[in-house]
Protein backbone atom coordinates (compact mmCIF):
# COMPACT_ATOMS: atom_id res chain seq x y z
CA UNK A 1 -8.95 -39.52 11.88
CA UNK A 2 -7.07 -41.67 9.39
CA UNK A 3 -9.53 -40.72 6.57
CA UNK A 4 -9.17 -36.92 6.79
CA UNK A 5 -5.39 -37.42 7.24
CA UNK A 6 -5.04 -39.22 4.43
CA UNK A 7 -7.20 -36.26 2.21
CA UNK A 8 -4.95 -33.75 3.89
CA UNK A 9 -1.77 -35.39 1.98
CA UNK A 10 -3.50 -34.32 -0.61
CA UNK A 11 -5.00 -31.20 -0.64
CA UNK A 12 -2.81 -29.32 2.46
CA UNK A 13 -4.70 -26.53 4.33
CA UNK A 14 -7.47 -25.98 1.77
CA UNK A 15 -10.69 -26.24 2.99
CA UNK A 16 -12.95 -29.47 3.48
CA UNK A 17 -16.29 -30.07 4.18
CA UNK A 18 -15.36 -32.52 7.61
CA UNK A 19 -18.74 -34.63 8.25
CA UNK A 20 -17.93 -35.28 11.95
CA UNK A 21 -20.26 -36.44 14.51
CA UNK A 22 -20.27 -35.22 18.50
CA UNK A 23 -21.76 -35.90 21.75
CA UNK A 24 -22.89 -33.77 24.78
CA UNK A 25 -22.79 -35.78 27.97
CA UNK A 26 -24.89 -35.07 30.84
CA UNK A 27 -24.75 -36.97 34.04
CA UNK A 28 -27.15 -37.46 36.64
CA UNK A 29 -26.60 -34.03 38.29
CA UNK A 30 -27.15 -32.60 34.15
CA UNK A 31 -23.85 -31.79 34.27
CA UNK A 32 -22.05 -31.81 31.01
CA UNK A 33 -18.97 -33.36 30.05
CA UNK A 34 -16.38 -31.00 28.18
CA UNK A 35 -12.88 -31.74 27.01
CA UNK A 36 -10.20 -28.84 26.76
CA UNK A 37 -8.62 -29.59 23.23
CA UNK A 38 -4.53 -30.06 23.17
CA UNK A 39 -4.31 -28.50 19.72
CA UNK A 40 -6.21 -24.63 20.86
CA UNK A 41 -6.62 -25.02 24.48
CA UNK A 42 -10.67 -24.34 23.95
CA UNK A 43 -13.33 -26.57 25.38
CA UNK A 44 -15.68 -28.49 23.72
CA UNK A 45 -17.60 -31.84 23.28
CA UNK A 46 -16.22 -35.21 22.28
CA UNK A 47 -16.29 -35.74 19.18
CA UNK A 48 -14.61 -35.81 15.61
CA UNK A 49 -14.56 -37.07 12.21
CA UNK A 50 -16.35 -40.09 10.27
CA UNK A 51 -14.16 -42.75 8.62
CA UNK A 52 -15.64 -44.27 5.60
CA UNK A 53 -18.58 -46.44 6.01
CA UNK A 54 -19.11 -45.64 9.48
CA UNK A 55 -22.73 -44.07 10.65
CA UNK A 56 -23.07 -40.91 12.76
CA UNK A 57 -24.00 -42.61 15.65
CA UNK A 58 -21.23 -45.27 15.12
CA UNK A 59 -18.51 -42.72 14.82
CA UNK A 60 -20.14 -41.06 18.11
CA UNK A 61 -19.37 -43.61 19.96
CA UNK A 62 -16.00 -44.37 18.50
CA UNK A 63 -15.10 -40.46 19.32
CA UNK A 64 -16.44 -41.22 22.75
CA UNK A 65 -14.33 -43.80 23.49
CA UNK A 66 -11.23 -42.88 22.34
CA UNK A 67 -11.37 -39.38 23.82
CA UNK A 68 -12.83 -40.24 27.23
CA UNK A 69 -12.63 -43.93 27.85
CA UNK A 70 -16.78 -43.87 28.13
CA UNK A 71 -18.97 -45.71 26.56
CA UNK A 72 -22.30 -44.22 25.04
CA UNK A 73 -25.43 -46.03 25.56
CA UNK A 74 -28.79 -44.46 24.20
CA UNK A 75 -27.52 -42.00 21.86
CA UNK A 76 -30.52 -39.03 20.79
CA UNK A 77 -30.33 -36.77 17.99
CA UNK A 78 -29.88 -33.08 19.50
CA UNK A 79 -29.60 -31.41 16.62
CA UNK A 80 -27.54 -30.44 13.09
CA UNK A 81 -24.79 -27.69 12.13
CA UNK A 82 -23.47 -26.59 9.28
CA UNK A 83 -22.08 -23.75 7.21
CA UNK A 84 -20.26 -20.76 8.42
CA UNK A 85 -21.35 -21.12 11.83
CA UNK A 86 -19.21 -24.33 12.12
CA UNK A 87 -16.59 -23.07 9.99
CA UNK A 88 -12.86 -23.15 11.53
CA UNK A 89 -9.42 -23.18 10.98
CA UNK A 90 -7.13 -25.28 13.16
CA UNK A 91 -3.49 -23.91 14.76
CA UNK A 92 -1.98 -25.73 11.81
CA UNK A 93 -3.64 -23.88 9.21
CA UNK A 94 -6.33 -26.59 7.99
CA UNK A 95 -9.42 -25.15 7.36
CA UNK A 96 -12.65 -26.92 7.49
CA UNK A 97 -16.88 -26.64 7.31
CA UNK A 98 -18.11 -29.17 9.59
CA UNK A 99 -21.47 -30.83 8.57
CA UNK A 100 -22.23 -32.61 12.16
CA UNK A 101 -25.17 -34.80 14.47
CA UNK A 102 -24.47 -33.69 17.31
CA UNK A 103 -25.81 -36.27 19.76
CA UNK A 104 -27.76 -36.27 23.47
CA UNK A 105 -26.44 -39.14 25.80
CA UNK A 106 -27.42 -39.34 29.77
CA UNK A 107 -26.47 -42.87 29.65
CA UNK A 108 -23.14 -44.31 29.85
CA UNK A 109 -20.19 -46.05 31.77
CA UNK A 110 -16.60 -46.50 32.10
CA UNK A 111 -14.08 -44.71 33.65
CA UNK A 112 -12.49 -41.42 32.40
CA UNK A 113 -9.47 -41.72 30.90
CA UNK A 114 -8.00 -38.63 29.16
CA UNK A 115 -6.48 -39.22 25.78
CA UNK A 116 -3.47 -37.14 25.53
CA UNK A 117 -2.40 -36.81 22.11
CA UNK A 118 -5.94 -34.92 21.42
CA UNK A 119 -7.09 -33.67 25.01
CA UNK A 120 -5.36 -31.87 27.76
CA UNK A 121 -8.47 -32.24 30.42
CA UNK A 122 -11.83 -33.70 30.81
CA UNK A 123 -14.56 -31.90 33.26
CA UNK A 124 -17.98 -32.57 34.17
CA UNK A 125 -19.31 -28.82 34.15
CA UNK A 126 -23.18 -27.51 35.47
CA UNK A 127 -24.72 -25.48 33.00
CA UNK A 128 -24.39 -22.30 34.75
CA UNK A 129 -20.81 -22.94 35.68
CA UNK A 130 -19.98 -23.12 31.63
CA UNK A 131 -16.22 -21.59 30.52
CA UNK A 132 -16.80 -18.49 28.88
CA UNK A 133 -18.02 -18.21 25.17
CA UNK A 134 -14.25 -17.29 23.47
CA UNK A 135 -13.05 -20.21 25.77
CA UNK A 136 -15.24 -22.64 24.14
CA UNK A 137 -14.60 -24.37 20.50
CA UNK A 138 -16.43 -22.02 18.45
CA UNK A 139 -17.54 -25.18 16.10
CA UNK A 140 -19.04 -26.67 19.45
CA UNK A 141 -20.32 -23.55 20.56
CA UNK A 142 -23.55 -23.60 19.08
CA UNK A 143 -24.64 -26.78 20.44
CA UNK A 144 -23.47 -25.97 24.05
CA UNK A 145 -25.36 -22.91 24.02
CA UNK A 146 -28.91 -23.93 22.54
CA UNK A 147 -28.29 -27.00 25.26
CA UNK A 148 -27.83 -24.38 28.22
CA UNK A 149 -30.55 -22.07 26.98
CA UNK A 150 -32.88 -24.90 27.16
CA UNK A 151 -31.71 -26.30 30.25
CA UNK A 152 -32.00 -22.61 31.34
CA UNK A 153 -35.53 -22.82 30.61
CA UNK A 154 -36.68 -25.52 32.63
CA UNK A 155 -37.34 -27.46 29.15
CA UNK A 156 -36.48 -30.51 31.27
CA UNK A 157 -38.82 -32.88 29.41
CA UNK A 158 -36.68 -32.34 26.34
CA UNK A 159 -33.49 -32.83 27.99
């Protein structure tokens, strides 16, 4: 996050449009991977900002990485948020309107290895097993949902 903390010197708490990338995991039993955030507590996908000159599917797998120790292979588009549904304000006051790919990956390796600084805990959850909405990210919560919904669905040839 070196870019954004370098903006923040200069403009504090005021607002920023954050262009951030994320990923929902799913393993082979379609559960997903969520991360419960150091900072609020909430859950959410991995995920986070883009340094300059990196891609959204480059800065995926960067977040990926350094968040959970995986490593992304086939990464599909899922789908794009913006605007007041993705606006938030952290603990510390910084206030941001994320513009984010949000990404689909069933395909990936490593081990799990929790990164502390950012994330307190790292579970593989089924879909009907989810943490409540107010316990979930409310920037992540719109991609979580629509992917539950249509897993709900039996839309399995889409997921």
């Amino acid at each position: 996050m070196g870019y954004i903390l370098e903006l923040r010197k200069q403009v504090g708490h005021r607002p920023l449009i954050m262009t951030c990338a994320g990923v929902l995991l799913l393993n082979e039993k379609r559960e997903l991977l969520l991360q419960k955030r150091a900072d609020n507590g909430l859950w959410g996908y991995p995920g986070g900002s883009m340094e300059l000159g990196e891609s959204f599917k480059d800065c995926a797998r960067r977040e990926v990485r350094e968040e959970t120790g995986l490593i992304c292979g086939k990464l599909e588009h899922f789908m794009n948020v913006s605007g007041e549904e993705v606006h938030y304000v952290y603990p510390n006051g910084d206030e941001i309107y994320a513009a984010e790919e949000i990404f689909l990956c069933r395909e990936f390796s490593g081990q799990i290895i929790c990164q502390q600084e950012e994330v307190e805990k790292l579970c593989f959850f089924r879909m009907e097993e989810l943490p409540p909405k107010e316990q979930i990210n409310p920037n992540n919560y719109p991609a979580i949902e629509r992917l539950r919904r249509m897993m709900d669905e039996n839309h399995r040839e889409t997921i």
